[in-house]
PDB file of N, CA and C in Angstrom:
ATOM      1  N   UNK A   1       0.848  -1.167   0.000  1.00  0.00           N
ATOM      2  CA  UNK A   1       0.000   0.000   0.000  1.00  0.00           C
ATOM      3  C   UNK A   1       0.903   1.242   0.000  1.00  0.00           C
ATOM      4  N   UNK A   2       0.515   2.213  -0.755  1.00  0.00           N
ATOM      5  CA  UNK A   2       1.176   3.612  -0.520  1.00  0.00           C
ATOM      6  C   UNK A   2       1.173   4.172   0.619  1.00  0.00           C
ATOM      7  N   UNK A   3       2.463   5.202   0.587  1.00  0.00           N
ATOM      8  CA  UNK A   3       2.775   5.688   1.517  1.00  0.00           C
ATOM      9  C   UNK A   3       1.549   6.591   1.827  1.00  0.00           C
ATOM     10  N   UNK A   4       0.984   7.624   0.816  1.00  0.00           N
ATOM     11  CA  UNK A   4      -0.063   8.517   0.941  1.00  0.00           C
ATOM     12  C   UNK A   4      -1.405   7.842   1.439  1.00  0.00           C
ATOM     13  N   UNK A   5      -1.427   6.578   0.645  1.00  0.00           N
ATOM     14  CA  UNK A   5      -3.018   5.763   1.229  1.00  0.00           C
ATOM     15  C   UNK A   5      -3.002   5.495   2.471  1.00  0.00           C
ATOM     16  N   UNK A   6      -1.705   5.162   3.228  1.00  0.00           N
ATOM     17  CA  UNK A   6      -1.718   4.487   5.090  1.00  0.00           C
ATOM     18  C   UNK A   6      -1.908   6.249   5.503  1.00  0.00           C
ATOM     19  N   UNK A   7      -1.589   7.257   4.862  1.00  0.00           N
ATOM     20  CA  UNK A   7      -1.553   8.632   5.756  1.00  0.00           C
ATOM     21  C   UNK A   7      -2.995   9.087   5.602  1.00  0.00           C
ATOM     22  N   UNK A   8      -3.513   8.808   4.752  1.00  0.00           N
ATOM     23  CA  UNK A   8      -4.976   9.090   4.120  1.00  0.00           C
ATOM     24  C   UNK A   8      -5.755   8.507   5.010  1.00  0.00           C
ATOM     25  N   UNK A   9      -5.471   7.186   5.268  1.00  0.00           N
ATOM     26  CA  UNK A   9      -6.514   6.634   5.868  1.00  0.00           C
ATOM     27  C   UNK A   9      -6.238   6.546   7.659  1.00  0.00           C
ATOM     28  N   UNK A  10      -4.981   7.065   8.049  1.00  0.00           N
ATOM     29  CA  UNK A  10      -5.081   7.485   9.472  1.00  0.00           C
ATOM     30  C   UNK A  10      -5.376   8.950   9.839  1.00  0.00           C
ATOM     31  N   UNK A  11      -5.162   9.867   8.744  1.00  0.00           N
ATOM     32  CA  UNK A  11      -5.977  11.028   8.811  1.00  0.00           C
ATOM     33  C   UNK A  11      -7.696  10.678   9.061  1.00  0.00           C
ATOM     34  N   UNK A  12      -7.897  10.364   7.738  1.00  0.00           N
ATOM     35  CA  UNK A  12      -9.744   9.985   8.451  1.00  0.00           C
ATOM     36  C   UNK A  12      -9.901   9.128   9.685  1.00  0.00           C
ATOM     37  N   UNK A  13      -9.051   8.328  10.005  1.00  0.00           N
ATOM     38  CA  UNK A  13      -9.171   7.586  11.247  1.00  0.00           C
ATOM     39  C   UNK A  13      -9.170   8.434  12.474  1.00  0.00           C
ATOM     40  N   UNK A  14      -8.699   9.509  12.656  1.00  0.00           N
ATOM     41  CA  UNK A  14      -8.350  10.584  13.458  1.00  0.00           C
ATOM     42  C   UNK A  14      -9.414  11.467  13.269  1.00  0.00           C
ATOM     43  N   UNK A  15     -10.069  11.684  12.279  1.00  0.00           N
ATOM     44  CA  UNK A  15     -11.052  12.549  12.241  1.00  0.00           C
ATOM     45  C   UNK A  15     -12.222  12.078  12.152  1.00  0.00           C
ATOM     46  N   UNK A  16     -12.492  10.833  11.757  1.00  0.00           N
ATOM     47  CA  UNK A  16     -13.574  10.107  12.928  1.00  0.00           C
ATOM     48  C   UNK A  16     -13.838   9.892  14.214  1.00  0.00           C
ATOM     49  N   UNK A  17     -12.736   9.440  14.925  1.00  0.00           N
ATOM     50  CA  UNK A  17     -12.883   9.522  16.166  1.00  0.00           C
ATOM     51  C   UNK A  17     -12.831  11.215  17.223  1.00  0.00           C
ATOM     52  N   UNK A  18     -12.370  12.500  16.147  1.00  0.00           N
ATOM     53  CA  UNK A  18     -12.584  13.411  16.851  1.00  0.00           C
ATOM     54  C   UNK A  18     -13.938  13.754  16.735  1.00  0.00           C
ATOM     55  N   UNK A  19     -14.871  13.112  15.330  1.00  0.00           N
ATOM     56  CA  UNK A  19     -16.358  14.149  15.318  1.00  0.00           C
ATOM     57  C   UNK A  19     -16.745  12.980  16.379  1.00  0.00           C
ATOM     58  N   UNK A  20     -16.736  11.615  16.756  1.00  0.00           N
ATOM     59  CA  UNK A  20     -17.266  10.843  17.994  1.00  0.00           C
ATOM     60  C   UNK A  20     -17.115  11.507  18.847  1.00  0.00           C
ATOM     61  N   UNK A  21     -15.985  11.819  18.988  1.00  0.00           N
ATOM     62  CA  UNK A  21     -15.754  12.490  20.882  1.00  0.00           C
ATOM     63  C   UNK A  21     -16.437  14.030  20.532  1.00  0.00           C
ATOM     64  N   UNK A  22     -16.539  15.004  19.736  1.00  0.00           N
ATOM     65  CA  UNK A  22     -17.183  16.032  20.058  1.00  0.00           C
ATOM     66  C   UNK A  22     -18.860  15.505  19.835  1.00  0.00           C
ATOM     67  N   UNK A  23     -19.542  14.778  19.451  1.00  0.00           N
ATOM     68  CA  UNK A  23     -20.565  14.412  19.544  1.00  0.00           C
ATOM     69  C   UNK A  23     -21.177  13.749  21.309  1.00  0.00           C
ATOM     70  N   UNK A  24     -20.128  12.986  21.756  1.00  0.00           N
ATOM     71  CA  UNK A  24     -20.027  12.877  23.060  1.00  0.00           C
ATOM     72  C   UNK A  24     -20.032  14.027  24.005  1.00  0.00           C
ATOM     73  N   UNK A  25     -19.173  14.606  23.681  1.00  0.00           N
ATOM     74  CA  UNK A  25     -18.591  16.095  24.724  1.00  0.00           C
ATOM     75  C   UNK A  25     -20.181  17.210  24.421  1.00  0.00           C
ATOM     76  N   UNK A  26     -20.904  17.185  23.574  1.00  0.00           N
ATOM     77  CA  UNK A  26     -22.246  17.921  23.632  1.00  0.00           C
ATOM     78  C   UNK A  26     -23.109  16.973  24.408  1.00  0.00           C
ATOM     79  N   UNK A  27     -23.359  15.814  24.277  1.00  0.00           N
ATOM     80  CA  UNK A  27     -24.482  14.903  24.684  1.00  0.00           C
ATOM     81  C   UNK A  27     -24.072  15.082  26.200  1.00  0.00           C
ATOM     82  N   UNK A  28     -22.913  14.846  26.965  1.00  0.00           N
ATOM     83  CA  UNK A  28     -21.992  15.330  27.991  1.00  0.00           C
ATOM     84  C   UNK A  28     -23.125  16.310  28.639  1.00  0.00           C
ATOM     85  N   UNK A  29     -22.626  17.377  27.824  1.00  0.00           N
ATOM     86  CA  UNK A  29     -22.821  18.900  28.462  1.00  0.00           C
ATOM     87  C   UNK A  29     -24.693  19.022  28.391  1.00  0.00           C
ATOM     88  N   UNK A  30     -25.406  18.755  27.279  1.00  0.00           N
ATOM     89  CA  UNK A  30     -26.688  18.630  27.246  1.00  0.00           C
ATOM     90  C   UNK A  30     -27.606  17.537  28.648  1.00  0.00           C
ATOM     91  N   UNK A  31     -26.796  16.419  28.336  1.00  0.00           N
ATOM     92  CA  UNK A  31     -27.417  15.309  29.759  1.00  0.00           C
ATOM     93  C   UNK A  31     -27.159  16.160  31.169  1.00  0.00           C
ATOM     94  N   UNK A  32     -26.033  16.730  31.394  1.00  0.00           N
ATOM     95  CA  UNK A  32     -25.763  16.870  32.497  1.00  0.00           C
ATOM     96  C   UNK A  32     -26.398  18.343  32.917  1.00  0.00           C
ATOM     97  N   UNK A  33     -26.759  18.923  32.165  1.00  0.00           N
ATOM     98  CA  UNK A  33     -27.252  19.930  31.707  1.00  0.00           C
ATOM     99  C   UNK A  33     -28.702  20.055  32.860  1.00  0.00           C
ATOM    100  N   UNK A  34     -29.351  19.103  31.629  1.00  0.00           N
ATOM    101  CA  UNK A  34     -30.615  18.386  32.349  1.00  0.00           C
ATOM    102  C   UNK A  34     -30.719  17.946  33.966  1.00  0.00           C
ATOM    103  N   UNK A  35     -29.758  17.344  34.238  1.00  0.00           N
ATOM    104  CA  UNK A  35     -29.167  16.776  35.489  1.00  0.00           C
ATOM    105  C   UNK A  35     -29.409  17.486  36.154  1.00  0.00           C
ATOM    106  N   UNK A  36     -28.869  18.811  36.371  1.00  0.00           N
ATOM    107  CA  UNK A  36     -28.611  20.016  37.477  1.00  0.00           C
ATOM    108  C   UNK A  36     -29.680  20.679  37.515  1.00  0.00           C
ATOM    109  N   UNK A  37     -30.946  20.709  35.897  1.00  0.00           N
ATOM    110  CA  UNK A  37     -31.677  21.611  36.056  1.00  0.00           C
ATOM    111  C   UNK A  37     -33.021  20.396  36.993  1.00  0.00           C
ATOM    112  N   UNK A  38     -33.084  18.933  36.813  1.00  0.00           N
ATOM    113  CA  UNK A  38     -33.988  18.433  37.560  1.00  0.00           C
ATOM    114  C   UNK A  38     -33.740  18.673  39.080  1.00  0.00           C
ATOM    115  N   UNK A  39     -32.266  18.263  39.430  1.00  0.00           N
ATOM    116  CA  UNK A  39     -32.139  18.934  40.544  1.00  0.00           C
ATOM    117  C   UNK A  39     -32.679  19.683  41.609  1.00  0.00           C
ATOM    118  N   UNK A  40     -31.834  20.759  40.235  1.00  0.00           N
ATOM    119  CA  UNK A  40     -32.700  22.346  40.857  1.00  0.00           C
ATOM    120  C   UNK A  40     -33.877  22.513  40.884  1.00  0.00           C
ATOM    121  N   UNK A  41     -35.028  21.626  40.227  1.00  0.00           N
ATOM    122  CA  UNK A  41     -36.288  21.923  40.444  1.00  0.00           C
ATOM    123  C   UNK A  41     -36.955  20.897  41.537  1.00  0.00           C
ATOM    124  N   UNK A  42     -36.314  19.905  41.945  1.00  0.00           N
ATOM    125  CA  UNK A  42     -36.728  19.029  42.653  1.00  0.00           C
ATOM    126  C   UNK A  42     -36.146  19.511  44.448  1.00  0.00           C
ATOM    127  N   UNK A  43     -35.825  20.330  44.533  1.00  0.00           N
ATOM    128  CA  UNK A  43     -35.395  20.880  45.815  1.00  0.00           C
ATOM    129  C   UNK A  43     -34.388  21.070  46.197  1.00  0.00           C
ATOM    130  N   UNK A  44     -33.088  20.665  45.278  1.00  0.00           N
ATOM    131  CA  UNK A  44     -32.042  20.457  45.177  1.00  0.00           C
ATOM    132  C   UNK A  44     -31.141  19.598  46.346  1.00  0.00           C
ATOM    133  N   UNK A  45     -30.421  19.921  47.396  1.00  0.00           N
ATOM    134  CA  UNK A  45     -30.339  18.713  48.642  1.00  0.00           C
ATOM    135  C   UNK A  45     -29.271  18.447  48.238  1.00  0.00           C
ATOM    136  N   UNK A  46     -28.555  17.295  48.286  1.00  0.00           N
ATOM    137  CA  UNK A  46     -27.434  16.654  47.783  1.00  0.00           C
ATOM    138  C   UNK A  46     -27.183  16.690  46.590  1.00  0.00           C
ATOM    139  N   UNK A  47     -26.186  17.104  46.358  1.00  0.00           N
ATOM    140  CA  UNK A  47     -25.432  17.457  44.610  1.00  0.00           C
ATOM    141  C   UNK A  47     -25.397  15.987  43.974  1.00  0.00           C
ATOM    142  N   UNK A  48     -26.735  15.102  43.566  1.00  0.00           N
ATOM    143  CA  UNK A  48     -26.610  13.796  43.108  1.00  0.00           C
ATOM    144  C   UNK A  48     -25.876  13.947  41.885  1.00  0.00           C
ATOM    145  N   UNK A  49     -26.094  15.287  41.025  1.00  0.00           N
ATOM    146  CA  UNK A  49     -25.391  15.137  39.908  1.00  0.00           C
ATOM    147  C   UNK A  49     -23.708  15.053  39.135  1.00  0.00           C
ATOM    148  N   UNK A  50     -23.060  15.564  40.414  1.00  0.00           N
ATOM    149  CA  UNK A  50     -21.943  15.225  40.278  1.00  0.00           C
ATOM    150  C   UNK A  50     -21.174  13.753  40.195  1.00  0.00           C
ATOM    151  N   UNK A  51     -22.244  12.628  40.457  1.00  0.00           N
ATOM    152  CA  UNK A  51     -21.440  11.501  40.498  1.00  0.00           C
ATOM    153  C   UNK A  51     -21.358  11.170  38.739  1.00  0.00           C
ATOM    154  N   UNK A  52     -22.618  11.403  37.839  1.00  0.00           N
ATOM    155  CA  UNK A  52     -22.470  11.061  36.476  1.00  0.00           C
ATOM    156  C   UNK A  52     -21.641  11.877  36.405  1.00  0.00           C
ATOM    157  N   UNK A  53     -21.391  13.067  36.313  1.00  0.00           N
ATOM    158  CA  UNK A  53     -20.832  14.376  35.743  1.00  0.00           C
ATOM    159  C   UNK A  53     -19.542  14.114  35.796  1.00  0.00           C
ATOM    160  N   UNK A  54     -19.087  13.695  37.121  1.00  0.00           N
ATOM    161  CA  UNK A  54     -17.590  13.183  37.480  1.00  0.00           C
ATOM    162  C   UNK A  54     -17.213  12.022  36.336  1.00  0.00           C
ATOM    163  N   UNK A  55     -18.162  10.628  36.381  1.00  0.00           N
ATOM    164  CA  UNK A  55     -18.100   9.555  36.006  1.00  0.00           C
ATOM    165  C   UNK A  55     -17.614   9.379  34.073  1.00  0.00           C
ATOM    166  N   UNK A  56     -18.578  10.338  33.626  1.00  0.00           N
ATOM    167  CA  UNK A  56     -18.567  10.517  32.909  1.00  0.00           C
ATOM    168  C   UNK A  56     -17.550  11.154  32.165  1.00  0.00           C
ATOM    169  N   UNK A  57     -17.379  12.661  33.306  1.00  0.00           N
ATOM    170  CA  UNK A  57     -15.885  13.467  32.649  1.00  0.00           C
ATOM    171  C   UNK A  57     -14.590  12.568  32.713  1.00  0.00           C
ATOM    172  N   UNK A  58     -14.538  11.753  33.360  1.00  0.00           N
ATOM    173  CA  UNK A  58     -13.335  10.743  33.632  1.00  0.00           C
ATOM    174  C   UNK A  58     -13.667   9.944  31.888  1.00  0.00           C
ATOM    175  N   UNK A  59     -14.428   9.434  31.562  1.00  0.00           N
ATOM    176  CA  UNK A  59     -14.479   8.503  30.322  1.00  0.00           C
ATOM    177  C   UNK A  59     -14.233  10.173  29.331  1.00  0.00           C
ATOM    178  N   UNK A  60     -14.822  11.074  29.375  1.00  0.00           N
ATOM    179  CA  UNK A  60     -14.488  12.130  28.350  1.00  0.00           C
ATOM    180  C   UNK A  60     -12.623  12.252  27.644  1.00  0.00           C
ATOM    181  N   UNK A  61     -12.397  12.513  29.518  1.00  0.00           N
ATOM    182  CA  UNK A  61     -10.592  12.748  29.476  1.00  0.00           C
ATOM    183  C   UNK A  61     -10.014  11.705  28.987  1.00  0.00           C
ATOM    184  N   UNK A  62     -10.129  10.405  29.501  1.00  0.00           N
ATOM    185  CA  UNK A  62      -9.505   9.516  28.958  1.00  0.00           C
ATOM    186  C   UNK A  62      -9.590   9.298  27.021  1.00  0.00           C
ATOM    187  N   UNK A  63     -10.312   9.384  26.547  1.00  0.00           N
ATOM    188  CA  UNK A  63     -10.832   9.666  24.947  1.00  0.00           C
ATOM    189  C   UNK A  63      -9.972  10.693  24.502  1.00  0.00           C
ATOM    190  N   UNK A  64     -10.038  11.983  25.178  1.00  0.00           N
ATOM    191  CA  UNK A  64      -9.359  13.515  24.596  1.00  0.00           C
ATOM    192  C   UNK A  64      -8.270  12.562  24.688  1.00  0.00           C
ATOM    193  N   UNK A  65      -7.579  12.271  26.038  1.00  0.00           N
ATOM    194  CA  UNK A  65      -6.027  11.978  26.315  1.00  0.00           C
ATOM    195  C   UNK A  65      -5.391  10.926  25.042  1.00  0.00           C
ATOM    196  N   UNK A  66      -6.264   9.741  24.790  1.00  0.00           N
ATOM    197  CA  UNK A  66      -5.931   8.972  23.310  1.00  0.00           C
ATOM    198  C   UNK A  66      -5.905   9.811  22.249  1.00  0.00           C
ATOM    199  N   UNK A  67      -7.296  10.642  21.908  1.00  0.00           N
ATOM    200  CA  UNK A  67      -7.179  11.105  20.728  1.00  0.00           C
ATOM    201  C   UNK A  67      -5.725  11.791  20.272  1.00  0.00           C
ATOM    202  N   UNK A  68      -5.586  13.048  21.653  1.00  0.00           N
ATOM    203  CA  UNK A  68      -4.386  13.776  21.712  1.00  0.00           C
ATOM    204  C   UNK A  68      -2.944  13.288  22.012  1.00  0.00           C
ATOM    205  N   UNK A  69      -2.774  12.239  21.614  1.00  0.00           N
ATOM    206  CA  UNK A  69      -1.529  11.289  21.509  1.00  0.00           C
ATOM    207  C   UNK A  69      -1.818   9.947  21.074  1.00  0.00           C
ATOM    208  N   UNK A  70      -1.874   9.617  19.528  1.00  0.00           N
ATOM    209  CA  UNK A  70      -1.966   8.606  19.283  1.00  0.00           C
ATOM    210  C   UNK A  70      -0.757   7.571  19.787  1.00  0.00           C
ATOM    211  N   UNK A  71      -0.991   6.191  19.687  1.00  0.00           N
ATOM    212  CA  UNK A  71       0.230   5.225  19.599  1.00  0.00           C
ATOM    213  C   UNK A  71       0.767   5.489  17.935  1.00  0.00           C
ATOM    214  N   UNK A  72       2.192   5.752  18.671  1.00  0.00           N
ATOM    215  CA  UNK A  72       3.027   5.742  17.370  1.00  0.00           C
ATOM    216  C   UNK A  72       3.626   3.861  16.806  1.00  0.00           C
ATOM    217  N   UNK A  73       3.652   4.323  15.474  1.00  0.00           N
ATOM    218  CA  UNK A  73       4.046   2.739  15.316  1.00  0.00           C
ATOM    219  C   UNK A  73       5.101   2.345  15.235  1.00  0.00           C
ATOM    220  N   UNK A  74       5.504   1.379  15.631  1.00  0.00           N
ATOM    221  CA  UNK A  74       6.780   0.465  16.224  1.00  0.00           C
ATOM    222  C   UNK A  74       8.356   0.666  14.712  1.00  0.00           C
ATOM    223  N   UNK A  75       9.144   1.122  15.208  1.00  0.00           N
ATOM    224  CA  UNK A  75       9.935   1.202  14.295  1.00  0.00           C
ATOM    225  C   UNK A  75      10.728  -0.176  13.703  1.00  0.00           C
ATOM    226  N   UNK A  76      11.050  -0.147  12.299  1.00  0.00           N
ATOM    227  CA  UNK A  76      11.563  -0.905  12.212  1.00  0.00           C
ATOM    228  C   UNK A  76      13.002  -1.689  13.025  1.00  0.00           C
ATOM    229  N   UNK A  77      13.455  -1.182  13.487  1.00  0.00           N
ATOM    230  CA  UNK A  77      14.703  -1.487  14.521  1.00  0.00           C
ATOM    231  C   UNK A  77      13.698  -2.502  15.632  1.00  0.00           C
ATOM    232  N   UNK A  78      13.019  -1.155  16.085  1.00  0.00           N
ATOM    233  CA  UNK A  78      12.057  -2.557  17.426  1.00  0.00           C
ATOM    234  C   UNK A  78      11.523  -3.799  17.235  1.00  0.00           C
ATOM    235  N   UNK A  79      11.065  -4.042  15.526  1.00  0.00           N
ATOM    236  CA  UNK A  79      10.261  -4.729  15.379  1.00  0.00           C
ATOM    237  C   UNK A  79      11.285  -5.793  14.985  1.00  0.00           C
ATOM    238  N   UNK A  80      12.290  -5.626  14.255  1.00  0.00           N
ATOM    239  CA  UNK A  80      13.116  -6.400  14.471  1.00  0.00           C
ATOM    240  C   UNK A  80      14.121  -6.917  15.435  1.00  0.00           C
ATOM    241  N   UNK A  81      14.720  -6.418  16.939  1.00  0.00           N
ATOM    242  CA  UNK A  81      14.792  -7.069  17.794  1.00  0.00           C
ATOM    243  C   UNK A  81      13.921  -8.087  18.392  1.00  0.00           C
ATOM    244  N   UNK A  82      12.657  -7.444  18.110  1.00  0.00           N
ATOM    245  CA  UNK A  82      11.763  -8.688  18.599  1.00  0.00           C
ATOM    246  C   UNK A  82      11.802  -9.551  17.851  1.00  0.00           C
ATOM    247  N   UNK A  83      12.035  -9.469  16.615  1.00  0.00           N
ATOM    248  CA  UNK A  83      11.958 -10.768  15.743  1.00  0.00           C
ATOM    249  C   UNK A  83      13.060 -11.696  16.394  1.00  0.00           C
ATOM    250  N   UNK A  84      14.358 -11.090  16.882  1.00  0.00           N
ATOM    251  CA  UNK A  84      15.674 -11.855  17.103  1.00  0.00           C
ATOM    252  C   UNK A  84      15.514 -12.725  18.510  1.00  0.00           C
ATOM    253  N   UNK A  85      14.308 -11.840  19.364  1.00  0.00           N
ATOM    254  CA  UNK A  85      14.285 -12.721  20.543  1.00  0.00           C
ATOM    255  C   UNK A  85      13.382 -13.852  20.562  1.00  0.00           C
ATOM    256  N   UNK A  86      12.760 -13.797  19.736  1.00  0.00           N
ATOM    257  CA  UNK A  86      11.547 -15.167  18.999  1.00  0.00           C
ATOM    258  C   UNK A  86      12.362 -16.149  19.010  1.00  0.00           C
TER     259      UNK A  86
END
């Protein structure tokens, strides 16, 4: 395969998974949204909504943190020591 087709197709690979995570990061902010405003209309009392909000922002970060540093791929040198210790 070409050099341009493997860059082509980890470009769109990268820019699929960023419109996922900003599609997430609204649904995020919209659910939780909701969250605070039932809350607030239900008498408010204990901040129940922070446990999704937390729960959730933890699965958000972890996603940003992949997106924003892919795994780089194994150089040829590495891949061949490993071949030598086989």
């Amino acid at each position: 395969m070409p050099d341009d087709e493997i860059l082509r197709r980890k470009a769109l690979s990268q820019l699929r998974k960023k419109r996922v995570l900003k599609r997430q990061a609204q649904t995020y902010f919209t659910v939780n949204l909701a969250l605070i405003v039932i809350w607030l209309v239900t008498g408010m009392g204990y901040f129940w909504p922070i446990w999704p909000i937390f729960g959730w922002g933890i699965s958000l970060s972890v996603q940003s943190w992949k997106l924003a540093h892919p795994e780089r791929d194994f150089s040829t040198e590495e891949i061949e020591a490993e071949m030598r210790r086989s």
